[in-house]
N, C-alpha and C. Protein backbone atom coordinates (compact mmCIF):
# COMPACT_ATOMS: atom_id res chain seq x y z
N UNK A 1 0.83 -1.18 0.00
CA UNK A 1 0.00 0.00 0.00
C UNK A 1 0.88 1.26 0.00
N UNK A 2 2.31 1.55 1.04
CA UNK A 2 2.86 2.21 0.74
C UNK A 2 3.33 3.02 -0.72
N UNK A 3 3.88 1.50 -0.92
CA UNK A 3 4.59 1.89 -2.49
C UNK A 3 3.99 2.07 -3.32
N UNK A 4 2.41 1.76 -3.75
CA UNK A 4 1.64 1.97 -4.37
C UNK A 4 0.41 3.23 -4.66
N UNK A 5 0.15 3.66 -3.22
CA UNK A 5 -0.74 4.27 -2.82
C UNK A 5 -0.31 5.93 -2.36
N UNK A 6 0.67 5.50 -1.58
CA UNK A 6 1.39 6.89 -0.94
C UNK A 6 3.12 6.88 -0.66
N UNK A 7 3.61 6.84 -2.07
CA UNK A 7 4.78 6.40 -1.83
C UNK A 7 5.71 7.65 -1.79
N UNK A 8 4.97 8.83 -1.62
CA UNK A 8 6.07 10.02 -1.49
C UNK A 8 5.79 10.77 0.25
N UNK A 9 5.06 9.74 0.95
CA UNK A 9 4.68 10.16 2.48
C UNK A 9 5.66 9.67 3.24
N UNK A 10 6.15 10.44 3.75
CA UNK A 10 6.85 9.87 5.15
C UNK A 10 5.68 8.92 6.15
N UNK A 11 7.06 8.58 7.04
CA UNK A 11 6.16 7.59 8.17
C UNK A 11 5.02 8.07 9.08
N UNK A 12 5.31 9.18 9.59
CA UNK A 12 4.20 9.67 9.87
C UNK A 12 2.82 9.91 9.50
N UNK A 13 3.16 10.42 8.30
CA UNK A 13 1.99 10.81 7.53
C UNK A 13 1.13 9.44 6.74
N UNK A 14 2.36 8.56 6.39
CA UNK A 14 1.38 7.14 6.35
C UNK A 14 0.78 6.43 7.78
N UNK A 15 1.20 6.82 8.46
CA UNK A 15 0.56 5.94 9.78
C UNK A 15 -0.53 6.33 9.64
N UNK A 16 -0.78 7.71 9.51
CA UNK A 16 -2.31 8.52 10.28
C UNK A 16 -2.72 8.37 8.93
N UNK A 17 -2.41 8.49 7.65
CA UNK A 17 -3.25 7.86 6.23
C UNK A 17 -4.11 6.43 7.32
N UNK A 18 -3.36 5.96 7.56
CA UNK A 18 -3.21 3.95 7.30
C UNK A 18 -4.58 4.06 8.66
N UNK A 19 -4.74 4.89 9.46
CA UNK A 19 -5.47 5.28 10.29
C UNK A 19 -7.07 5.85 9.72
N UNK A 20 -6.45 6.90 9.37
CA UNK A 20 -8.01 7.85 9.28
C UNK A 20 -8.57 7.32 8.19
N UNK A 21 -7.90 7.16 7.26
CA UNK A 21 -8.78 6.52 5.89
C UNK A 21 -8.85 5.34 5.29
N UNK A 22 -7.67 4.63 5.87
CA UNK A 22 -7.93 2.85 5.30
C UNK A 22 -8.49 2.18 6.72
N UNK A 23 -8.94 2.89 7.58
CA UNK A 23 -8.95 2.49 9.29
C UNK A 23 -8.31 1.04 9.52
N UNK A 24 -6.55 1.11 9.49
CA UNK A 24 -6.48 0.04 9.93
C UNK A 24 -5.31 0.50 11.06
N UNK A 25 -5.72 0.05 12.46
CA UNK A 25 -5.10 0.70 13.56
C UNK A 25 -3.60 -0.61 13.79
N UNK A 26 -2.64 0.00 13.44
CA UNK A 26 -1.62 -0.67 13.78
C UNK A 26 -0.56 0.37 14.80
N UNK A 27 0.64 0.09 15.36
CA UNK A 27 1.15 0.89 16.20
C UNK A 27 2.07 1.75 14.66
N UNK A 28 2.52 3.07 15.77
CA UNK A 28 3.25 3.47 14.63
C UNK A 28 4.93 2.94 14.68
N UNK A 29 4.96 2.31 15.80
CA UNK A 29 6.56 1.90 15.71
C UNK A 29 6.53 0.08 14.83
N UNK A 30 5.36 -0.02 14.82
CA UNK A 30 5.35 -1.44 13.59
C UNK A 30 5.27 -1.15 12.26
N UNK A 31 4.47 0.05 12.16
CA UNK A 31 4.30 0.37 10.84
C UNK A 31 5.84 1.03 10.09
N UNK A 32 6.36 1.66 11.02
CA UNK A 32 7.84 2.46 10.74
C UNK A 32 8.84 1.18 10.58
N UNK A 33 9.02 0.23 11.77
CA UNK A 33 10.32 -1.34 11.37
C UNK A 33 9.88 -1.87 10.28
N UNK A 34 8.48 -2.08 9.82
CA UNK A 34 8.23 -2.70 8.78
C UNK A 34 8.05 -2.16 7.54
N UNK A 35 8.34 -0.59 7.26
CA UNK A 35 8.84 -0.04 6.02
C UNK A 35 10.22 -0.40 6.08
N UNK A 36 10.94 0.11 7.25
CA UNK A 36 12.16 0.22 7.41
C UNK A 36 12.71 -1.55 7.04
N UNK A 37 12.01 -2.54 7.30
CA UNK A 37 12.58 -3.73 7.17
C UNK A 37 12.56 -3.78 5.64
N UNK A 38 11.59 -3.90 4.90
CA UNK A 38 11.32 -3.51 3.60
C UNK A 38 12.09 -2.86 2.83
N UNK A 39 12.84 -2.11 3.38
CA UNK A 39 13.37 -0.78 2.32
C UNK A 39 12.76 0.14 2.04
N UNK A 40 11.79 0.49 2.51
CA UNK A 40 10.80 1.06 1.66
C UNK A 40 11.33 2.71 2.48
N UNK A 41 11.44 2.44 3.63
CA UNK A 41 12.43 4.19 4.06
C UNK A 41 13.73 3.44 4.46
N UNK A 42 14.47 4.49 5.02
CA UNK A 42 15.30 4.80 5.49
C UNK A 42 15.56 4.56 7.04
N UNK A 43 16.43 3.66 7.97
CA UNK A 43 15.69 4.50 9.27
C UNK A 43 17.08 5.63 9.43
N UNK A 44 16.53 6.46 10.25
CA UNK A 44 16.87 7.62 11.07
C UNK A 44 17.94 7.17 11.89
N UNK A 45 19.36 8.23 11.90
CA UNK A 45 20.31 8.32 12.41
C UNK A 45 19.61 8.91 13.83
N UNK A 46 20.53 7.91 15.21
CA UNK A 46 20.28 8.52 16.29
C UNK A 46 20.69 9.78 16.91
N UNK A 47 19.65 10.70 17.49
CA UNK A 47 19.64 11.85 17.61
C UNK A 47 20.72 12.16 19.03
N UNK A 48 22.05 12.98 18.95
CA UNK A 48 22.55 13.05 19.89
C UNK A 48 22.61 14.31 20.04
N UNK A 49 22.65 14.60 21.08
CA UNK A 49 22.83 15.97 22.00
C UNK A 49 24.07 16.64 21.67
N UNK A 50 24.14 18.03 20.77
CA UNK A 50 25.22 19.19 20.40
C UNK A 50 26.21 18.70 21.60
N UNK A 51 27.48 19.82 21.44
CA UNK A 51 28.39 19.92 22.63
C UNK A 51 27.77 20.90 23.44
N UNK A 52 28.00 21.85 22.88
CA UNK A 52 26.79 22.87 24.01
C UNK A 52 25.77 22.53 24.63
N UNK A 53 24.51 21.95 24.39
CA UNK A 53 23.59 21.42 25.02
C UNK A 53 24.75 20.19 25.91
N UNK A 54 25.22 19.56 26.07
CA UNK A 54 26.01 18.15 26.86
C UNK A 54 26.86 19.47 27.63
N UNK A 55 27.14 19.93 27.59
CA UNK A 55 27.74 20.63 28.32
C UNK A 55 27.16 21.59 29.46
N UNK A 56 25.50 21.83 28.83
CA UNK A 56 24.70 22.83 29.70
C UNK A 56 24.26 22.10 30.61
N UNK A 57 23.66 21.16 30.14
CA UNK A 57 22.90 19.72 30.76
C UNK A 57 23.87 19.66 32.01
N UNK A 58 25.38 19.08 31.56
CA UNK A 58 26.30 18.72 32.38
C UNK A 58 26.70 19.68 33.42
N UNK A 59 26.42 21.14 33.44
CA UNK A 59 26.75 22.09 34.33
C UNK A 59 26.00 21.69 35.43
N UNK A 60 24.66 21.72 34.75
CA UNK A 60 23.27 22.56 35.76
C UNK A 60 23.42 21.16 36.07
N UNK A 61 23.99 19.45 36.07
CA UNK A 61 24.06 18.49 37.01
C UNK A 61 24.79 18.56 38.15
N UNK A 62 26.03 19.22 37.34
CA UNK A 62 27.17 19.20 38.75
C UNK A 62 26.47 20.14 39.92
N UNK A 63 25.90 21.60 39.78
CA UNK A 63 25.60 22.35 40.43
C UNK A 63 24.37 21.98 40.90
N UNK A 64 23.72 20.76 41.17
CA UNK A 64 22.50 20.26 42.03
C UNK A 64 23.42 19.63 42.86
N UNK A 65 24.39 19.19 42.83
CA UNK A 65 25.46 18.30 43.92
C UNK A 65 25.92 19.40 44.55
């Protein structure tokens, strides 16, 4: 259905398709591994925290001790 139907939607936007108008309620982290197993996206590089932010974070920890 992806590839056929809505193949220029991101994951998001197919979940809530795959939802509101084909009503078929699946989670969105099954619907996302199972493009992603597919090929059908990409998955997403994990999101890490700047140096600045790790560093702000890391202040305002030390200074609660």
């Amino acid at each position: 259905m992806y590839r056929d139907k809505y193949p220029d939607f991101n994951v998001r936007h197919f979940y809530e398709k795959l939802k509101k108008t084909e009503g078929i309620e699946l989670s969105y982290s099954w619907v996302k591994q199972t493009l992603q197993g597919a090929g059908l996206v990409a998955p997403q590089k994990a999101r890490t925290a700047s140096p600045a932010q790790a560093a702000s974070t890391h202040s305002l920890f030390a200074a609660a001790h």
